[in-house]
C-alpha atoms as a PDB file:
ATOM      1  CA  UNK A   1      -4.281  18.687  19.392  1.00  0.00           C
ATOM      2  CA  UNK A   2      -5.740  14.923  19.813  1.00  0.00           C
ATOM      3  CA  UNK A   3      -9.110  16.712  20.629  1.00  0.00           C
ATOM      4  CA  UNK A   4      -8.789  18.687  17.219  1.00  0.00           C
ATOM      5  CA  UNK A   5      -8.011  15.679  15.429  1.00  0.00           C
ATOM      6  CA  UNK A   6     -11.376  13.656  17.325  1.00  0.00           C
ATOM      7  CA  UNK A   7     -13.271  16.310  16.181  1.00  0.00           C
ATOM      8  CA  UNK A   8     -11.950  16.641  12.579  1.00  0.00           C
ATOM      9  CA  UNK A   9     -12.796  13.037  12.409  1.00  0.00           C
ATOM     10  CA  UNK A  10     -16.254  12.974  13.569  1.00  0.00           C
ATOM     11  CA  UNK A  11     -17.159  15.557  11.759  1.00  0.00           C
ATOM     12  CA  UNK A  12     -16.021  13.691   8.230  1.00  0.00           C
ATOM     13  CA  UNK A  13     -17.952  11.132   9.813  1.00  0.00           C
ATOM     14  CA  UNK A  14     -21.028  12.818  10.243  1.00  0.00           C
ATOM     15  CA  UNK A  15     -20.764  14.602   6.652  1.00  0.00           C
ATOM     16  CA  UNK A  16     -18.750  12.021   4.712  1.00  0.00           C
ATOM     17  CA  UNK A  17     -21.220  12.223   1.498  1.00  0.00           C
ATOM     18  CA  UNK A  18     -21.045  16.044   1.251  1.00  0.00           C
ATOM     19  CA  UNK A  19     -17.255  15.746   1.191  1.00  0.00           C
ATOM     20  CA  UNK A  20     -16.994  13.329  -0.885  1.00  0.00           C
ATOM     21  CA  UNK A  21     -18.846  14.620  -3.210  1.00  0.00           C
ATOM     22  CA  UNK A  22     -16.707  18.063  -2.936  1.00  0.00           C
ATOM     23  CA  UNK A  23     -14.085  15.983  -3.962  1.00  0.00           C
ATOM     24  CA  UNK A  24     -15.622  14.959  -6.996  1.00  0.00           C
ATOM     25  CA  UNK A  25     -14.169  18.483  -8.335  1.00  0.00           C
ATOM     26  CA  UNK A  26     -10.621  17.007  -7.937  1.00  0.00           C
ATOM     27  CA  UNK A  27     -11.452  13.255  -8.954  1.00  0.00           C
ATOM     28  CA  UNK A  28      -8.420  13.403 -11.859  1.00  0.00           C
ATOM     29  CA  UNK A  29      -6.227  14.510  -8.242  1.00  0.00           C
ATOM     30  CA  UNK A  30      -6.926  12.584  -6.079  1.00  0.00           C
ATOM     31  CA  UNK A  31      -6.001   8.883  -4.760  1.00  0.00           C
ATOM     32  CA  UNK A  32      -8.573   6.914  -2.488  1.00  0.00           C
ATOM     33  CA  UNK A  33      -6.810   4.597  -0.040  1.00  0.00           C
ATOM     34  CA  UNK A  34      -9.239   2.132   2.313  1.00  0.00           C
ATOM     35  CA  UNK A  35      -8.118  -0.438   4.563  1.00  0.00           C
ATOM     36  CA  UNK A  36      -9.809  -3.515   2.108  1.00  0.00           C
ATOM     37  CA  UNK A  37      -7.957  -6.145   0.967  1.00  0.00           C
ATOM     38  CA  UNK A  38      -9.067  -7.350  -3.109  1.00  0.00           C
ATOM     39  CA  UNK A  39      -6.316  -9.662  -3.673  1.00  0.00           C
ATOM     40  CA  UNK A  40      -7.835 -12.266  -5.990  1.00  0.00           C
END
């Protein structure tokens, strides 16, 4: 399973854009998270 989830991760890696941009259909969905802080 740890290979699966390698490979499920390089391969958003490698076509991150083209996701993303599928997910455009669901942008009223859909939450982004990132690891950034923005505290002012």
């Amino acid at each position: 399973m740890l290979k699966m989830m390698y490979k499920w991760t390089r391969d958003f890696e490698q076509n991150r854009s083209s996701f993303e941009t599928k997910l455009k259909l669901y942008n009223d969905k859909l939450i982004k998270l990132s690891n950034e802080l923005n505290f002012p």
